[in-house]
C-alpha atoms as a PDB file:
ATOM      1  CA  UNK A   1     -45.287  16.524 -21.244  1.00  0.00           C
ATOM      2  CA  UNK A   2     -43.369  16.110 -24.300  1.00  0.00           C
ATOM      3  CA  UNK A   3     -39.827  15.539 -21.772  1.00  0.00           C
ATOM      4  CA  UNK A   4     -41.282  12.977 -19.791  1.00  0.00           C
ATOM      5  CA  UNK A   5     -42.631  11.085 -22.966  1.00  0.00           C
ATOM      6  CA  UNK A   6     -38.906  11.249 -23.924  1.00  0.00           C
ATOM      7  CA  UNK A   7     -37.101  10.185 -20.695  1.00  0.00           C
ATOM      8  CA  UNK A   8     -40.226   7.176 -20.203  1.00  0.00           C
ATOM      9  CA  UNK A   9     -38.940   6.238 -23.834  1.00  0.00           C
ATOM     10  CA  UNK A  10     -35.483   6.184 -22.856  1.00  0.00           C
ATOM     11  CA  UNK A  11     -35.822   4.415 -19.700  1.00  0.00           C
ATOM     12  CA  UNK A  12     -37.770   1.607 -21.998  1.00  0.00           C
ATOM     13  CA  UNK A  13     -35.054   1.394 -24.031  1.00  0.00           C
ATOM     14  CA  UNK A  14     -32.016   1.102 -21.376  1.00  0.00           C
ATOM     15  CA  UNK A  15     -34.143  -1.643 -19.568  1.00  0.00           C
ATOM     16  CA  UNK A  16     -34.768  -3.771 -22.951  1.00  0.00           C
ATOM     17  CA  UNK A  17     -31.257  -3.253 -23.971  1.00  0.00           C
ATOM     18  CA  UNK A  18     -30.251  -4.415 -20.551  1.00  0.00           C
ATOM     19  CA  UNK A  19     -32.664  -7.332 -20.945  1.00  0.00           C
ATOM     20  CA  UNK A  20     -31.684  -8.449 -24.494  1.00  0.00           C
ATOM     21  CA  UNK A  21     -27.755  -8.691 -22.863  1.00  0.00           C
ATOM     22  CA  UNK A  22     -28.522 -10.571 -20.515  1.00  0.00           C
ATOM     23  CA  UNK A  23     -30.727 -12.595 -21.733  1.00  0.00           C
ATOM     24  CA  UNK A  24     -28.290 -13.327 -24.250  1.00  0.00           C
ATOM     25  CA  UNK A  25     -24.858 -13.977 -22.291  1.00  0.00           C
ATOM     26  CA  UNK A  26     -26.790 -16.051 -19.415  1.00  0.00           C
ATOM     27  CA  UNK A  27     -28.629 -18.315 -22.063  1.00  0.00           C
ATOM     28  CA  UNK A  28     -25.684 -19.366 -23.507  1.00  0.00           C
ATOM     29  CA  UNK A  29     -23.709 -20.223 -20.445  1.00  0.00           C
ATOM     30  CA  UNK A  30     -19.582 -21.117 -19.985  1.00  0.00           C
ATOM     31  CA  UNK A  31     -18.273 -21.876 -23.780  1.00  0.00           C
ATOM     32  CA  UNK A  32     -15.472 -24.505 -24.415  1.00  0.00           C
ATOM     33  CA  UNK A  33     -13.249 -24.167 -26.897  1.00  0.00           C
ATOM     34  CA  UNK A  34     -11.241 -28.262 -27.842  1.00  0.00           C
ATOM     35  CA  UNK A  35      -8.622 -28.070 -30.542  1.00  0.00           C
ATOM     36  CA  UNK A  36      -6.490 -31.101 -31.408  1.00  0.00           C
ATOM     37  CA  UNK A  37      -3.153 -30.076 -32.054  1.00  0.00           C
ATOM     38  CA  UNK A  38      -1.949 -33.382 -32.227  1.00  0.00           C
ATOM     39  CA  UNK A  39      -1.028 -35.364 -35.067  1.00  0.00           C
ATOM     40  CA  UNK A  40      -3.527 -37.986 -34.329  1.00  0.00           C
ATOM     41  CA  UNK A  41      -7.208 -38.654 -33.694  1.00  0.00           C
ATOM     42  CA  UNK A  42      -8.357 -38.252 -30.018  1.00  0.00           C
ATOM     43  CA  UNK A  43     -11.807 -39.393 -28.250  1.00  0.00           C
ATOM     44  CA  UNK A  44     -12.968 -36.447 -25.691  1.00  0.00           C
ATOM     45  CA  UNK A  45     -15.232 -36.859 -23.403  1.00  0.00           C
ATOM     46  CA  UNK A  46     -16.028 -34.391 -20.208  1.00  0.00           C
ATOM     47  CA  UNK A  47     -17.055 -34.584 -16.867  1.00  0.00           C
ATOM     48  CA  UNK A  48     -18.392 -32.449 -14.373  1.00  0.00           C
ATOM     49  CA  UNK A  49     -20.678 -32.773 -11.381  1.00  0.00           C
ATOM     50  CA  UNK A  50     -22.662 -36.315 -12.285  1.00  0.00           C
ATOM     51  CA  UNK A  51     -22.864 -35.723 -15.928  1.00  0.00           C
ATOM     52  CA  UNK A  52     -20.591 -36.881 -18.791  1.00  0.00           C
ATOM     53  CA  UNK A  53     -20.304 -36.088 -22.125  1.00  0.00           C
ATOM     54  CA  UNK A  54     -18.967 -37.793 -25.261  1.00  0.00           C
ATOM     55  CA  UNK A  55     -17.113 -35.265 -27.375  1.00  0.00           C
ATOM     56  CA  UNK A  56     -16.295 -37.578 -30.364  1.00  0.00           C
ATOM     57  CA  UNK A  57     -13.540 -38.263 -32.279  1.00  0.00           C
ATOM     58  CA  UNK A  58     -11.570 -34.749 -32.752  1.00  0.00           C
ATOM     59  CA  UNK A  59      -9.017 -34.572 -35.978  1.00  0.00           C
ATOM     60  CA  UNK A  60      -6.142 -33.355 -36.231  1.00  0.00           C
ATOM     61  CA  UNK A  61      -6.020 -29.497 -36.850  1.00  0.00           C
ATOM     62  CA  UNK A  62      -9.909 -29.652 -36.145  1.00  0.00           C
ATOM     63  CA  UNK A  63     -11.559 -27.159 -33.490  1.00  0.00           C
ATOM     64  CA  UNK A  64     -15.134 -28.226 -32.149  1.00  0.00           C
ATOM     65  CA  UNK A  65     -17.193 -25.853 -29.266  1.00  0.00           C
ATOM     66  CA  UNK A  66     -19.089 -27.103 -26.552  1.00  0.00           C
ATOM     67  CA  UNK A  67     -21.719 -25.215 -24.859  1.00  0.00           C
ATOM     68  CA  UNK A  68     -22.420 -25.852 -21.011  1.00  0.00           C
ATOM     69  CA  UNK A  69     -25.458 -24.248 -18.879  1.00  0.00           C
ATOM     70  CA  UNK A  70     -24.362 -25.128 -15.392  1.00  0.00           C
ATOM     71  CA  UNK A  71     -21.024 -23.844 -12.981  1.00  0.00           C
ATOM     72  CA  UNK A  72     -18.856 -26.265 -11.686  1.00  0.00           C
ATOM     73  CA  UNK A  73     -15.381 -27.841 -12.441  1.00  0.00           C
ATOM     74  CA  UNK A  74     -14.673 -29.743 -15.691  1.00  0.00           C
ATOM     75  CA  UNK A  75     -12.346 -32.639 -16.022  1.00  0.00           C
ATOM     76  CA  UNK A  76     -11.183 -33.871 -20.186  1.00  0.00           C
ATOM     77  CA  UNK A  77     -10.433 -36.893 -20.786  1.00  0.00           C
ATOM     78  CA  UNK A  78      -8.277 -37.704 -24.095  1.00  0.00           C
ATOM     79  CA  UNK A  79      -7.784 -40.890 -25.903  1.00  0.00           C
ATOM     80  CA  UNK A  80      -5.414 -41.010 -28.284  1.00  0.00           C
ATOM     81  CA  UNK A  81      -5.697 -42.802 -31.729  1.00  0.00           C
ATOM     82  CA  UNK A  82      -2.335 -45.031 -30.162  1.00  0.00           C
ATOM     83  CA  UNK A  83      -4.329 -46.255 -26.670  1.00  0.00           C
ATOM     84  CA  UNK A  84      -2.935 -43.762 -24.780  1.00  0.00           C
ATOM     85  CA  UNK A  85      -4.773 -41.623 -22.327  1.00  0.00           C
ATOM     86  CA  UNK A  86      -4.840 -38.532 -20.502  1.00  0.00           C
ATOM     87  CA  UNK A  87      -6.947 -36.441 -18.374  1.00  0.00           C
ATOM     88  CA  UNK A  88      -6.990 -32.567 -17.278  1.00  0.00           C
ATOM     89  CA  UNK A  89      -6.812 -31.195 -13.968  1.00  0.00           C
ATOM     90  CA  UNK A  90     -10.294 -29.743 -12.760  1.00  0.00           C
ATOM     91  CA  UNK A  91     -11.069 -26.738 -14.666  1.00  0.00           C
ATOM     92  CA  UNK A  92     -13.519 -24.241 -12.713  1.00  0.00           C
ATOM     93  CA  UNK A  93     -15.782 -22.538 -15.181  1.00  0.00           C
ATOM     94  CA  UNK A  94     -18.749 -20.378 -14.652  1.00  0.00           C
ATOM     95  CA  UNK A  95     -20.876 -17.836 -17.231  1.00  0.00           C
ATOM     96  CA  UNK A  96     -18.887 -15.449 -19.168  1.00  0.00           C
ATOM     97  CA  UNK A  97     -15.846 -17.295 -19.083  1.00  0.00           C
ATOM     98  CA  UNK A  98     -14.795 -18.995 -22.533  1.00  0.00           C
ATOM     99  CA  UNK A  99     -12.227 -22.002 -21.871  1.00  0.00           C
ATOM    100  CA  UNK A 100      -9.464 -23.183 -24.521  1.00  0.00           C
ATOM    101  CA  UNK A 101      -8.706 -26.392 -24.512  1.00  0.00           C
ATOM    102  CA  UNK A 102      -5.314 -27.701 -26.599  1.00  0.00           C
ATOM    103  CA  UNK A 103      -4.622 -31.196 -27.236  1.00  0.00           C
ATOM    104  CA  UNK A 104      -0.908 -31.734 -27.855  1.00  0.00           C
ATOM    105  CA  UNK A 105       0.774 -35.344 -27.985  1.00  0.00           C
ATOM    106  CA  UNK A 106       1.449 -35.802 -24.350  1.00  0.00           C
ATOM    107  CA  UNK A 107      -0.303 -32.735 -22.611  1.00  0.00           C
ATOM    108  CA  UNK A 108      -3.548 -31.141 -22.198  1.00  0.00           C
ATOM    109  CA  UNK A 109      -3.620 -27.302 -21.707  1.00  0.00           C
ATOM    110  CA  UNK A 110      -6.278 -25.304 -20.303  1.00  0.00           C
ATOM    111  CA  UNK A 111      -6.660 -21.500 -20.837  1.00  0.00           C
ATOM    112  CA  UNK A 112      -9.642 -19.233 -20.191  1.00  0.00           C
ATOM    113  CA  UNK A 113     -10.667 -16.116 -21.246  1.00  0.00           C
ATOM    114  CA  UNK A 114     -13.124 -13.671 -19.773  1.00  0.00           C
ATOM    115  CA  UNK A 115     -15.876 -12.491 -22.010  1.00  0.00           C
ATOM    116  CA  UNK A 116     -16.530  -8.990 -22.853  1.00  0.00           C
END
């Protein structure tokens, strides 16, 4: 009696811990990473699917994080403190993948990393 009281509590504990991960990784969905490494102010804003979103004004040397709950592909859009513009290529993302966006004067580069 006093096994299976054991292996019922361990099997409660394996699911919940199971649970509390997951729980955890798919609430907060595909993280974003935007760091200006410029030396001016840029305007981001993002687009995927039908939605759009209005990053701000980034400053130089400044990191922000953006947090999406969907899958799909992403395209920035930068606007540079001079009137200049640029915009990414499509970036796929999808949960558990963390994407770092760099802002450099003329370029935009896109890495990801996998969560673990």
């Amino acid at each position: 009696m006093g096994s299976s009281r054991f292996f019922f509590g361990l099997l409660m504990v394996i699911v919940l811990s199971t649970a509390v991960i997951f729980v955890k990784n798919s609430a907060l969905g595909p993280r974003f990473r935007i760091s200006n490494d410029s030396v001016q102010n840029v305007v981001v804003t993002t687009k995927w699917r039908d939605q759009t979103r209005d990053l701000g004004t980034i400053e130089p040397g400044a990191t922000i994080s953006l947090i999406v709950k969907d899958e799909a592909a992403m395209v920035f859009i930068v606007r540079y403190a001079d009137g200049s513009e640029l915009s990414s290529e499509p970036v796929y993302f999808t949960f558990g993948i963390t994407t770092n966006i760099s802002i450099l004067e003329e370029s935009i580069d896109v890495k990801q990393d996998v969560d673990t």
